[in-house]
PDB file of N, CA and C in Angstrom:
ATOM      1  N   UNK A   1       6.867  21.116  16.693  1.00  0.00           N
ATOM      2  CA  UNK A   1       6.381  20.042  15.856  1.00  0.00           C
ATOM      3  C   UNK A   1       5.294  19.266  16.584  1.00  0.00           C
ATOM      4  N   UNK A   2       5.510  18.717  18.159  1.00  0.00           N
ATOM      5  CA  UNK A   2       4.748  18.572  18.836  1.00  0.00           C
ATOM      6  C   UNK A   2       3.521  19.127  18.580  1.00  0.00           C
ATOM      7  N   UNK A   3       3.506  20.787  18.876  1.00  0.00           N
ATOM      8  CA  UNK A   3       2.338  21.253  18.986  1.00  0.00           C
ATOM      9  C   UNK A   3       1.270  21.003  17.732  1.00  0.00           C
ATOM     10  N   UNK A   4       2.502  21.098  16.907  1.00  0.00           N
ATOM     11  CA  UNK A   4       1.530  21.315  15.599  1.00  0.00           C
ATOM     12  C   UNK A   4       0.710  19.540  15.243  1.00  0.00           C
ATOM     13  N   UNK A   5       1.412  18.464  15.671  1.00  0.00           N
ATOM     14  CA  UNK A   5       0.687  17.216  15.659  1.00  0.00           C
ATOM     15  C   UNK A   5      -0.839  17.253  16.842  1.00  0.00           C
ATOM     16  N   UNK A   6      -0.384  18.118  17.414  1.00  0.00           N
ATOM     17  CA  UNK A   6      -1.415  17.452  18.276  1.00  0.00           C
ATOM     18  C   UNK A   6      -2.965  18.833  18.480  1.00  0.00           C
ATOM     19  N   UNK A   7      -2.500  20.214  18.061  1.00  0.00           N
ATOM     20  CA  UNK A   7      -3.796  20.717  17.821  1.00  0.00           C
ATOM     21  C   UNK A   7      -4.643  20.915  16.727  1.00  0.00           C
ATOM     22  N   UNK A   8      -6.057  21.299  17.334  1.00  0.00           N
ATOM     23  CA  UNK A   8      -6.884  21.312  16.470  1.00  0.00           C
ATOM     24  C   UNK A   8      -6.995  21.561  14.934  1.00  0.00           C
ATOM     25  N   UNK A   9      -8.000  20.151  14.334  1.00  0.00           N
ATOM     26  CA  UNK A   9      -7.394  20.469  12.938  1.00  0.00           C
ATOM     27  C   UNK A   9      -8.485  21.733  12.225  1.00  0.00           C
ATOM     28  N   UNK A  10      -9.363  21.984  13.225  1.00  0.00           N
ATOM     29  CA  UNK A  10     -10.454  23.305  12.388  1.00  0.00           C
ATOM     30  C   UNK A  10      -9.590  24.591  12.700  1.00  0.00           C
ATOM     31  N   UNK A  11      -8.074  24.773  13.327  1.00  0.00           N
ATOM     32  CA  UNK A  11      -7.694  26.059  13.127  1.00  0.00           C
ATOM     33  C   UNK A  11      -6.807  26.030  11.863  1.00  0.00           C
ATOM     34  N   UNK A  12      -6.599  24.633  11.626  1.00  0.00           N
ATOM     35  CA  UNK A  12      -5.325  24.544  10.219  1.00  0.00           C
ATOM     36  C   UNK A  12      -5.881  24.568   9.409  1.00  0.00           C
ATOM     37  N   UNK A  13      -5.002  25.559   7.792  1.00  0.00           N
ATOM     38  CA  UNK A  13      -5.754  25.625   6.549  1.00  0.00           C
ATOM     39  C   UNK A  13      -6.524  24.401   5.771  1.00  0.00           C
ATOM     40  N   UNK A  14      -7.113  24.611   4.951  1.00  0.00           N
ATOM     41  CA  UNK A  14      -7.489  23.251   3.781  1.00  0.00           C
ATOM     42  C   UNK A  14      -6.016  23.174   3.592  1.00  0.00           C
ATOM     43  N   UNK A  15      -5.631  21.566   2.936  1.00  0.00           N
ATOM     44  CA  UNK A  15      -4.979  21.041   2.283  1.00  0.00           C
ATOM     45  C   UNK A  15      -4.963  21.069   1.288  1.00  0.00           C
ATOM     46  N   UNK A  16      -4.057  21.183   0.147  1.00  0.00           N
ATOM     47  CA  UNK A  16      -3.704  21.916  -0.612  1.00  0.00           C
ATOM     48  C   UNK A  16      -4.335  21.126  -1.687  1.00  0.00           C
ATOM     49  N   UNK A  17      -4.004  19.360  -1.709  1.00  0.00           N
ATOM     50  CA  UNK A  17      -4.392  18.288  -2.256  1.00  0.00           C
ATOM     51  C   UNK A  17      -4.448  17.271  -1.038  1.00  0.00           C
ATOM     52  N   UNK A  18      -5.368  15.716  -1.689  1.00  0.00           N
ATOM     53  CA  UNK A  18      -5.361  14.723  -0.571  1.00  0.00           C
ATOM     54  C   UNK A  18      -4.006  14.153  -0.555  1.00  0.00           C
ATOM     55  N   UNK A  19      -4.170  13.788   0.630  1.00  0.00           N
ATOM     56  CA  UNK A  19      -2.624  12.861   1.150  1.00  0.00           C
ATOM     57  C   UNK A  19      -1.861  14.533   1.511  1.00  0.00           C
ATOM     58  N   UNK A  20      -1.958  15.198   1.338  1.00  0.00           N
ATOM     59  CA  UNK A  20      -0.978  16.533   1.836  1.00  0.00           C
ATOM     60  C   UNK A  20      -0.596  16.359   3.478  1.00  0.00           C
ATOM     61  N   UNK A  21      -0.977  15.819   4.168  1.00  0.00           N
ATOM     62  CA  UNK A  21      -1.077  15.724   5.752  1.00  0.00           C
ATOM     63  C   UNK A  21       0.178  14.634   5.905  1.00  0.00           C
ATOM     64  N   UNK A  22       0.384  13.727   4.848  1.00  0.00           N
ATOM     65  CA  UNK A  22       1.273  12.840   4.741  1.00  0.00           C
ATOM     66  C   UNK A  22       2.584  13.418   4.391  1.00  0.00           C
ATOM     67  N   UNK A  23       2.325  14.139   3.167  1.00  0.00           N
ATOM     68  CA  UNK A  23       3.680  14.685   2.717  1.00  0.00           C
ATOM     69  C   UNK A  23       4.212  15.523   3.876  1.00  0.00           C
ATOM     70  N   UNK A  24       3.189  16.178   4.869  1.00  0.00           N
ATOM     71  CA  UNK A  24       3.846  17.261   5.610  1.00  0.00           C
ATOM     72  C   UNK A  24       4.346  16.149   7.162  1.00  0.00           C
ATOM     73  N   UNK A  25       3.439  15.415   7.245  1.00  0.00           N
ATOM     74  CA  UNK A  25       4.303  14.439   8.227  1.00  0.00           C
ATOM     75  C   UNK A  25       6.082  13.371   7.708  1.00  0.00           C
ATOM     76  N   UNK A  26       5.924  13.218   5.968  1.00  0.00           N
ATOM     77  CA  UNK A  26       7.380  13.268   5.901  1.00  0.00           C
ATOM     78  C   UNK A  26       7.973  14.016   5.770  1.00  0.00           C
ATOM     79  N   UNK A  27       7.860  14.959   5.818  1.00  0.00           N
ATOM     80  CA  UNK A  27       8.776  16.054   5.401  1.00  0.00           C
ATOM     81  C   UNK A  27       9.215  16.670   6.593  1.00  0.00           C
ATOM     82  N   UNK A  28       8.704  16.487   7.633  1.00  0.00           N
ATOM     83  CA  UNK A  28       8.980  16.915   9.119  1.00  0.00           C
ATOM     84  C   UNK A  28       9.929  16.047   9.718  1.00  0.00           C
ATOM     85  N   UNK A  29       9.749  14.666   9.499  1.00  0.00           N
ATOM     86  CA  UNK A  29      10.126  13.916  10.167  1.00  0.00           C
ATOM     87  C   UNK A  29      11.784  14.275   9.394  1.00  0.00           C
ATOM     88  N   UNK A  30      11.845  13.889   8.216  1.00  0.00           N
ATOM     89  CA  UNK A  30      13.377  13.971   7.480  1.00  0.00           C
ATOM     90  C   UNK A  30      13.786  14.947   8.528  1.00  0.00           C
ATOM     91  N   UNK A  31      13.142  16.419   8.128  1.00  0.00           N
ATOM     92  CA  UNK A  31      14.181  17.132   8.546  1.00  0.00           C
ATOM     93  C   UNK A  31      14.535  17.507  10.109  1.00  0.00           C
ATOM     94  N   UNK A  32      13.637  16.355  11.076  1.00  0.00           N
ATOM     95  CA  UNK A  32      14.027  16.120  12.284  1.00  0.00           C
ATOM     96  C   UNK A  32      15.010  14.984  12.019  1.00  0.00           C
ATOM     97  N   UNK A  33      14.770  13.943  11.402  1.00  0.00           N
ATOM     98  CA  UNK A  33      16.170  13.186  11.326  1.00  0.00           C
ATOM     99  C   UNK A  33      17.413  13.648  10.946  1.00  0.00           C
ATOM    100  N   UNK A  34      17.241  14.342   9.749  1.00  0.00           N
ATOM    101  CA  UNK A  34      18.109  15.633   9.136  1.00  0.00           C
ATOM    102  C   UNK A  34      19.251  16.207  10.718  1.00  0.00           C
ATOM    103  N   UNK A  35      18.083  16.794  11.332  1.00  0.00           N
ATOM    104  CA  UNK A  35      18.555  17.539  12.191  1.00  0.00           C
ATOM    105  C   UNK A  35      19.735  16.781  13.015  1.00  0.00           C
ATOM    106  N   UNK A  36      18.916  15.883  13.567  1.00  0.00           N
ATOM    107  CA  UNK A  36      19.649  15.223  15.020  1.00  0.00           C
ATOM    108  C   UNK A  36      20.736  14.586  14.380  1.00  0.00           C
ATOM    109  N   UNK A  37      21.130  13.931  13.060  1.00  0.00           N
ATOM    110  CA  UNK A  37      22.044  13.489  12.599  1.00  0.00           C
ATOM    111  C   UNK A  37      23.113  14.843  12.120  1.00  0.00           C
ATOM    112  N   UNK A  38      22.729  15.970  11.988  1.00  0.00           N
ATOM    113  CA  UNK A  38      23.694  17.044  12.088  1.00  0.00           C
ATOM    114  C   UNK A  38      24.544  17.219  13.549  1.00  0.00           C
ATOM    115  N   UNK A  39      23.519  17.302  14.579  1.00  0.00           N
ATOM    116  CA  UNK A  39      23.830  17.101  15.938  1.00  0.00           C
ATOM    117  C   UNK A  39      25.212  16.186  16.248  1.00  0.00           C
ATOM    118  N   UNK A  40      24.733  15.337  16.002  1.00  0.00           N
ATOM    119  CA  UNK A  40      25.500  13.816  16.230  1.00  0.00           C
ATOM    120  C   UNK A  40      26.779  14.031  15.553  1.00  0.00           C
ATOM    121  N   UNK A  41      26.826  14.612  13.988  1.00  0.00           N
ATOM    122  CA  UNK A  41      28.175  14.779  13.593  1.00  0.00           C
ATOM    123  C   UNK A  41      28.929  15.972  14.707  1.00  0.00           C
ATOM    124  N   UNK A  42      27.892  16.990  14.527  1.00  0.00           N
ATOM    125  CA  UNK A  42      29.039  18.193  15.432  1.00  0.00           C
ATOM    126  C   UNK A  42      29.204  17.811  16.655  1.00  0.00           C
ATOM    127  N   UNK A  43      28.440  17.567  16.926  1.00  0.00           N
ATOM    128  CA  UNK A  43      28.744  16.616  18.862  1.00  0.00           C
ATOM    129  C   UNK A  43      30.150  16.301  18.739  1.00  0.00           C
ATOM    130  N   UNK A  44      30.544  15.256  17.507  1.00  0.00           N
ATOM    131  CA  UNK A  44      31.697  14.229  17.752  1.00  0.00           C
ATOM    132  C   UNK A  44      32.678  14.991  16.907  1.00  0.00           C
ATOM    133  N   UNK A  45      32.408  16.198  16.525  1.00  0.00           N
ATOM    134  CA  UNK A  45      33.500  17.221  16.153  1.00  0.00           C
ATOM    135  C   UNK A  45      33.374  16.448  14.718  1.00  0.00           C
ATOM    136  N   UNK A  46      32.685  15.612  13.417  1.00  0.00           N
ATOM    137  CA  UNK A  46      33.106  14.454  12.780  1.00  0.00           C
ATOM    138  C   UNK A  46      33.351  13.191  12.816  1.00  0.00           C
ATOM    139  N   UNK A  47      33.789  12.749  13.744  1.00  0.00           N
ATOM    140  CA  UNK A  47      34.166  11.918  13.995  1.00  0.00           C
ATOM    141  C   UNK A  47      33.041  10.458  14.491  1.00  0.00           C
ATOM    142  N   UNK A  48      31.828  11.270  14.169  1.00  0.00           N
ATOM    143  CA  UNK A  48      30.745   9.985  14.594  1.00  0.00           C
ATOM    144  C   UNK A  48      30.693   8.964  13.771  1.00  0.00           C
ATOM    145  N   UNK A  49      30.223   7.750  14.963  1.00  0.00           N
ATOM    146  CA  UNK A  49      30.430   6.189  14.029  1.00  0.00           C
ATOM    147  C   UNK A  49      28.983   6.128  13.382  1.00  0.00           C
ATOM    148  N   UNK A  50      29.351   6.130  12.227  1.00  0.00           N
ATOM    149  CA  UNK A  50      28.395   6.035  11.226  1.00  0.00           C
ATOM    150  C   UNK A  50      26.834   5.230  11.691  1.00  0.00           C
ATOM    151  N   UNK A  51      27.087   3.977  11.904  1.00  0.00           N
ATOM    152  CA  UNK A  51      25.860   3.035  11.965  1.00  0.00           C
ATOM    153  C   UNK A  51      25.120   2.997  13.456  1.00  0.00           C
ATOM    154  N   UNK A  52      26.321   3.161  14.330  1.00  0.00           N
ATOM    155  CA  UNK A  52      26.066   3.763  15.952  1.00  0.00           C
ATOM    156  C   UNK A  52      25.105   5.151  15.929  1.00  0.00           C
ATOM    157  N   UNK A  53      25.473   6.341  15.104  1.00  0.00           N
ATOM    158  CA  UNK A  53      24.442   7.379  15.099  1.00  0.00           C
ATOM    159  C   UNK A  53      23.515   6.976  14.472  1.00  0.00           C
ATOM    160  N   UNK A  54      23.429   6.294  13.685  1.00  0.00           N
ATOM    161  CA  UNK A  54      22.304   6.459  13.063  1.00  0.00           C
ATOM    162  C   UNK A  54      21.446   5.275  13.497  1.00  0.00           C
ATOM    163  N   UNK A  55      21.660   3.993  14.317  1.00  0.00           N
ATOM    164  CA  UNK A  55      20.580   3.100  14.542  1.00  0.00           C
ATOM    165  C   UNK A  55      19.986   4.594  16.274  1.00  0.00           C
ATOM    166  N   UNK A  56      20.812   5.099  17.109  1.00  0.00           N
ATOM    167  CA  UNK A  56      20.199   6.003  18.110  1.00  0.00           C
ATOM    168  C   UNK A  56      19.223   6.922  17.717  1.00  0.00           C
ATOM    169  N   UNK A  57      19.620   7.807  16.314  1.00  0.00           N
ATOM    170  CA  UNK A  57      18.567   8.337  15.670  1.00  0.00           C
ATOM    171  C   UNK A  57      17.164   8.038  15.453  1.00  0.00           C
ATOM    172  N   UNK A  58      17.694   6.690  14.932  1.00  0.00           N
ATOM    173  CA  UNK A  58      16.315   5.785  14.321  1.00  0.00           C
ATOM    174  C   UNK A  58      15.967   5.695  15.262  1.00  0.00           C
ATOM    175  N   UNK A  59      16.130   5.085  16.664  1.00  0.00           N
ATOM    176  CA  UNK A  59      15.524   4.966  17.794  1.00  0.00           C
ATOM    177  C   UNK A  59      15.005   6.013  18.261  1.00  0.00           C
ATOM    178  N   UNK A  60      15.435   7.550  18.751  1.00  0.00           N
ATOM    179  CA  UNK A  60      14.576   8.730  18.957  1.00  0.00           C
ATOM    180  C   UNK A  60      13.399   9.167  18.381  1.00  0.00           C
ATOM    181  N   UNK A  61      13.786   9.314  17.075  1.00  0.00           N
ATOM    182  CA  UNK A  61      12.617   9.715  15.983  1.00  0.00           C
ATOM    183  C   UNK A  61      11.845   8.840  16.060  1.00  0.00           C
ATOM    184  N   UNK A  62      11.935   7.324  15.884  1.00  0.00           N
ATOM    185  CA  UNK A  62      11.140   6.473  15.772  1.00  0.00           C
ATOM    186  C   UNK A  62       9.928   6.201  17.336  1.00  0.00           C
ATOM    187  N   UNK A  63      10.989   7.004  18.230  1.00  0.00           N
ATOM    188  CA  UNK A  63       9.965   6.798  19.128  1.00  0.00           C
ATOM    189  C   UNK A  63       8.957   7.943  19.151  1.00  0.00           C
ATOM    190  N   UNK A  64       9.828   9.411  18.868  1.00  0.00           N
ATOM    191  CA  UNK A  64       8.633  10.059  18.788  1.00  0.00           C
ATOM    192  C   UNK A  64       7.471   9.783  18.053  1.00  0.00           C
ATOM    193  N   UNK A  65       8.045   9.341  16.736  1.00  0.00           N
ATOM    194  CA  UNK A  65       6.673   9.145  15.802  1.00  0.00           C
ATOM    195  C   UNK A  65       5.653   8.031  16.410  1.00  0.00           C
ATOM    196  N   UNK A  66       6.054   7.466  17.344  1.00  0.00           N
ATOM    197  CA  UNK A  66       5.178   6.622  17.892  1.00  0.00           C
ATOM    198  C   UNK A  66       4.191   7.254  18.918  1.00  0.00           C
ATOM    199  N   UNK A  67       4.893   8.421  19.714  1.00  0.00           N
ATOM    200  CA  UNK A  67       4.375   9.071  21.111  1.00  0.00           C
ATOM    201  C   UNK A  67       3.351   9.675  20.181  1.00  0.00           C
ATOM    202  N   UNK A  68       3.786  10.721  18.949  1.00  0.00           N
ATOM    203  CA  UNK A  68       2.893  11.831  18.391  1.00  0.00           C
ATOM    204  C   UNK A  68       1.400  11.191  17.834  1.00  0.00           C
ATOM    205  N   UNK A  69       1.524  10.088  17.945  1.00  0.00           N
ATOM    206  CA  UNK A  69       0.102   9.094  17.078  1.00  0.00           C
ATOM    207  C   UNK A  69      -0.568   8.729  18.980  1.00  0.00           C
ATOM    208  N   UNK A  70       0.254   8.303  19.422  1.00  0.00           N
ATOM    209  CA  UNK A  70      -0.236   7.507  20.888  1.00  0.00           C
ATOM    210  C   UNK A  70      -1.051   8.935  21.594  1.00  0.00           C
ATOM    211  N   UNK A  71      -0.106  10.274  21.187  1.00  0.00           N
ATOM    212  CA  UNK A  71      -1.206  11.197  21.713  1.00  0.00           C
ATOM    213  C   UNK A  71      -2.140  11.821  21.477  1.00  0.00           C
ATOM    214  N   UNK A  72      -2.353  11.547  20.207  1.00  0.00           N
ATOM    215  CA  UNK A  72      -3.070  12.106  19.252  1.00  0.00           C
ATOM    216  C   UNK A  72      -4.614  11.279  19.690  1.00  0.00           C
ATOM    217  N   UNK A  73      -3.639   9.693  19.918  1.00  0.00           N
ATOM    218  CA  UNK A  73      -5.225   8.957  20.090  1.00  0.00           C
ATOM    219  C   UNK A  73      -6.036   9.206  21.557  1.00  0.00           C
ATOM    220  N   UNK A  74      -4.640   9.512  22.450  1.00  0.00           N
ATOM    221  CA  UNK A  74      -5.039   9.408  23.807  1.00  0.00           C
ATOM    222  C   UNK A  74      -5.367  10.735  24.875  1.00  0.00           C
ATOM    223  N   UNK A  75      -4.700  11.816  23.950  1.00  0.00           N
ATOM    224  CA  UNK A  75      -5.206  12.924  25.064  1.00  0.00           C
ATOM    225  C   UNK A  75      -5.824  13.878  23.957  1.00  0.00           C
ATOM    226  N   UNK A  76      -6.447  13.975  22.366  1.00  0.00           N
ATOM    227  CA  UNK A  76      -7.122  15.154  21.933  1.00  0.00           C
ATOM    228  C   UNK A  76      -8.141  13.798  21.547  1.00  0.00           C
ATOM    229  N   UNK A  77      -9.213  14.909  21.689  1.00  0.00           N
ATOM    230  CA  UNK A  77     -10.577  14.819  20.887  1.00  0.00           C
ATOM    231  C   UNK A  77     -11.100  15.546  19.604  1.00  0.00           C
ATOM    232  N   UNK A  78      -9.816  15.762  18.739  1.00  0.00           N
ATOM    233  CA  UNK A  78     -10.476  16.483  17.962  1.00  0.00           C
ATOM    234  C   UNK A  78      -9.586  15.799  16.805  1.00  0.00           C
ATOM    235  N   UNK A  79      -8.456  15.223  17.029  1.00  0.00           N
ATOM    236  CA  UNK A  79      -7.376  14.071  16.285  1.00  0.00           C
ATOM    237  C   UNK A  79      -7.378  12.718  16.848  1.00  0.00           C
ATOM    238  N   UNK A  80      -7.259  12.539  15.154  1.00  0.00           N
ATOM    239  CA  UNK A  80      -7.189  10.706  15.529  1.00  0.00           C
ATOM    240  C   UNK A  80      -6.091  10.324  14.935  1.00  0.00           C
ATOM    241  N   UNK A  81      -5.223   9.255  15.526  1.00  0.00           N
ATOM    242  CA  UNK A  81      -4.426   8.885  15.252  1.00  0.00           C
ATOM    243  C   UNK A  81      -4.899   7.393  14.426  1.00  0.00           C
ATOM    244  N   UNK A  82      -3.365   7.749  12.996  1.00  0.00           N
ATOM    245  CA  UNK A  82      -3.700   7.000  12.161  1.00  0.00           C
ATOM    246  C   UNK A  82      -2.350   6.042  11.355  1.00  0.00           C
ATOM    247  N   UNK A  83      -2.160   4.962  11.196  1.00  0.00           N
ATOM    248  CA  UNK A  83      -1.004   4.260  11.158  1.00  0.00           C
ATOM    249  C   UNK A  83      -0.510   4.531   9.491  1.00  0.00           C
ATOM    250  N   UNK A  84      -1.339   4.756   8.770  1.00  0.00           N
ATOM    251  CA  UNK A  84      -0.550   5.899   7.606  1.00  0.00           C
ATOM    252  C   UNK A  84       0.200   6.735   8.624  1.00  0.00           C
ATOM    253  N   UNK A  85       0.117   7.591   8.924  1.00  0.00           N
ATOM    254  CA  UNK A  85       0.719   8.728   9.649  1.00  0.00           C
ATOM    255  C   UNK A  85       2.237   8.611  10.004  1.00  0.00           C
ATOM    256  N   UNK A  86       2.152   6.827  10.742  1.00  0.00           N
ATOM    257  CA  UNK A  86       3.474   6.826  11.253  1.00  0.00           C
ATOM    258  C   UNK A  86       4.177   6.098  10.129  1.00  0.00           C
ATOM    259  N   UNK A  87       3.309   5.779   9.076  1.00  0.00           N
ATOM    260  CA  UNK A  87       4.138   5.297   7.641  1.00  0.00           C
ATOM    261  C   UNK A  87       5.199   6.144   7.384  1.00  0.00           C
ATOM    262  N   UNK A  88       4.603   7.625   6.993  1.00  0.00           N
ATOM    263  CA  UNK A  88       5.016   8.592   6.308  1.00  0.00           C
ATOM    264  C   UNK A  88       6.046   8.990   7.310  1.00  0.00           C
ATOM    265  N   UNK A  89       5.791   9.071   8.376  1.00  0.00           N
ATOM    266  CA  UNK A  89       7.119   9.281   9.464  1.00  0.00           C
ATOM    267  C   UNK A  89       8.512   8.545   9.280  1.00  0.00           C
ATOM    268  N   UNK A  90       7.678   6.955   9.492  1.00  0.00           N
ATOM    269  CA  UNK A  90       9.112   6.581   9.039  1.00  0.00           C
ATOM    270  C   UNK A  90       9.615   6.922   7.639  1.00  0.00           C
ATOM    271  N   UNK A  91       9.386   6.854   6.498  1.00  0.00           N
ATOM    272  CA  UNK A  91       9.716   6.770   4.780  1.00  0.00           C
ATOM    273  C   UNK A  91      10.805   8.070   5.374  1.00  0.00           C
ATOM    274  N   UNK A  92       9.980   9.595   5.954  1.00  0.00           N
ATOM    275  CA  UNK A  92      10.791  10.467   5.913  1.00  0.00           C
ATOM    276  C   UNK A  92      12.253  10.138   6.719  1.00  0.00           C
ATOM    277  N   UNK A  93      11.717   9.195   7.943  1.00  0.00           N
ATOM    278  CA  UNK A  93      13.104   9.134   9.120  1.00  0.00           C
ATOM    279  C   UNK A  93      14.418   7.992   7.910  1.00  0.00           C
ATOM    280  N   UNK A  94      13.850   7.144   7.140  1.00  0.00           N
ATOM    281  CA  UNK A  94      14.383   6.436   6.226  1.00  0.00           C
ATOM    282  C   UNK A  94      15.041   7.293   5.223  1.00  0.00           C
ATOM    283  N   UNK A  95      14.348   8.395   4.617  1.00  0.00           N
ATOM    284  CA  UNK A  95      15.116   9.169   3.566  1.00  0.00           C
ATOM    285  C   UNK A  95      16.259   9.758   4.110  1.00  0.00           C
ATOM    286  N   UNK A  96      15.979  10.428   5.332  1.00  0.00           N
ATOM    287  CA  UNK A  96      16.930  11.158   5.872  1.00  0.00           C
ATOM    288  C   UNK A  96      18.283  10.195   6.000  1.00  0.00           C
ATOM    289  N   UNK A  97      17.800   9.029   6.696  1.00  0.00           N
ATOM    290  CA  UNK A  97      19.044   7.796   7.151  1.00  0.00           C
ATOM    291  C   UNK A  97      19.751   7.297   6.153  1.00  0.00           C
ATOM    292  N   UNK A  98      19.053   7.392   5.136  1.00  0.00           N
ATOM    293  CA  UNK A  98      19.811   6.607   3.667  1.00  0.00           C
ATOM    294  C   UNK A  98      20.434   7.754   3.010  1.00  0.00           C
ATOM    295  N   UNK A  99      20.179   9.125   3.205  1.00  0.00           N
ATOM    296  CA  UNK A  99      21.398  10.018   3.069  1.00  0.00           C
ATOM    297  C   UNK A  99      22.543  10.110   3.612  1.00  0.00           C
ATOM    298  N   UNK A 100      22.269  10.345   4.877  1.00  0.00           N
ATOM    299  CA  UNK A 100      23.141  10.059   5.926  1.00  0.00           C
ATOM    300  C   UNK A 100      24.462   9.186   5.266  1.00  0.00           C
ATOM    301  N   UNK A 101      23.970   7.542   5.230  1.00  0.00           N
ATOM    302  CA  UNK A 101      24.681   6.528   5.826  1.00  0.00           C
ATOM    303  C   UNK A 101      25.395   6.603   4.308  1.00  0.00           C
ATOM    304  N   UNK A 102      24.722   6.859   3.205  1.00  0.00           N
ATOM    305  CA  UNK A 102      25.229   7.362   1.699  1.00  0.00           C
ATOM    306  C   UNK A 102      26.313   8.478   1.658  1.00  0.00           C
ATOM    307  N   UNK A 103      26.052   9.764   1.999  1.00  0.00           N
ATOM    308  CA  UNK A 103      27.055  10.725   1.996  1.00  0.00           C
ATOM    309  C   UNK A 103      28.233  11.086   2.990  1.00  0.00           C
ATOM    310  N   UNK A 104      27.558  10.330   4.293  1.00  0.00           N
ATOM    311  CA  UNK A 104      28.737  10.588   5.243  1.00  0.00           C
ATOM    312  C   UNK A 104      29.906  10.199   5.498  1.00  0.00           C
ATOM    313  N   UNK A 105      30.896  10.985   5.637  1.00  0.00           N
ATOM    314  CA  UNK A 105      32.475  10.351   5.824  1.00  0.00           C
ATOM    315  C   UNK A 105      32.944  10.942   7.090  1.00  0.00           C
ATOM    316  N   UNK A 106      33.894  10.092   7.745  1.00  0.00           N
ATOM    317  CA  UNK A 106      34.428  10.960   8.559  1.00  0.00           C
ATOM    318  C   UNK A 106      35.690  11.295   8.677  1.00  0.00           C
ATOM    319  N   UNK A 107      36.181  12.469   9.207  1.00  0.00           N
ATOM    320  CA  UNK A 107      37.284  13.215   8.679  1.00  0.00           C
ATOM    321  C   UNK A 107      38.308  12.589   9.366  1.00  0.00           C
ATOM    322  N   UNK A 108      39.609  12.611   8.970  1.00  0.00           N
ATOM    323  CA  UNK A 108      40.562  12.021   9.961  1.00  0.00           C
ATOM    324  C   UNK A 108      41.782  12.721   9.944  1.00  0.00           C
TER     325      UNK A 108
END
């Protein structure tokens, strides 16, 4: 995911429509939040505390989405980092969390 934020955008296709760069930055991000909140349940066998995983989540993701813009601005010349960008990051890290904190139970 890394890689793909941070190289060149003349090897990646046209966009399909405008704003597409957005949808694909939420849609990444969910299903990295997605992910690590799967993690977090099997880690704890189930048994994870609901609001405890998920403010650590928010904190990981949220930092990456911060690093992937900070590098974008600071080590390529061919991307610029743009604070839409980390909009759409969060909305996705938010969709994912408001599933989460909505569907999850834990087993006892």
């Amino acid at each position: 995911m890394l890689y793909l934020m941070l190289k060149s955008p003349g090897s990646t296709p046209i966009p399909l429509f405008e704003g597409f760069d957005k949808l694909a930055h939420c849609g990444c991000f969910f299903l990295l939040t997605a992910l690590f909140l799967y993690g977090a349940v099997a880690y704890t066998k189930g048994m994870a505390r609901k609001y405890l995983s998920a403010f650590w989540v928010l904190l990981g993701t949220g930092s990456f989405a911060f690093f992937t813009e900070f590098a974008q601005y600071y080590f390529t010349s061919t991307r610029q980092a743009d604070w839409w960008d980390i909009f759409a990051d969060f909305v996705g890290i938010g969709m994912a969390l408001f599933a989460y904190l909505l569907f999850y139970r834990k087993r006892f």
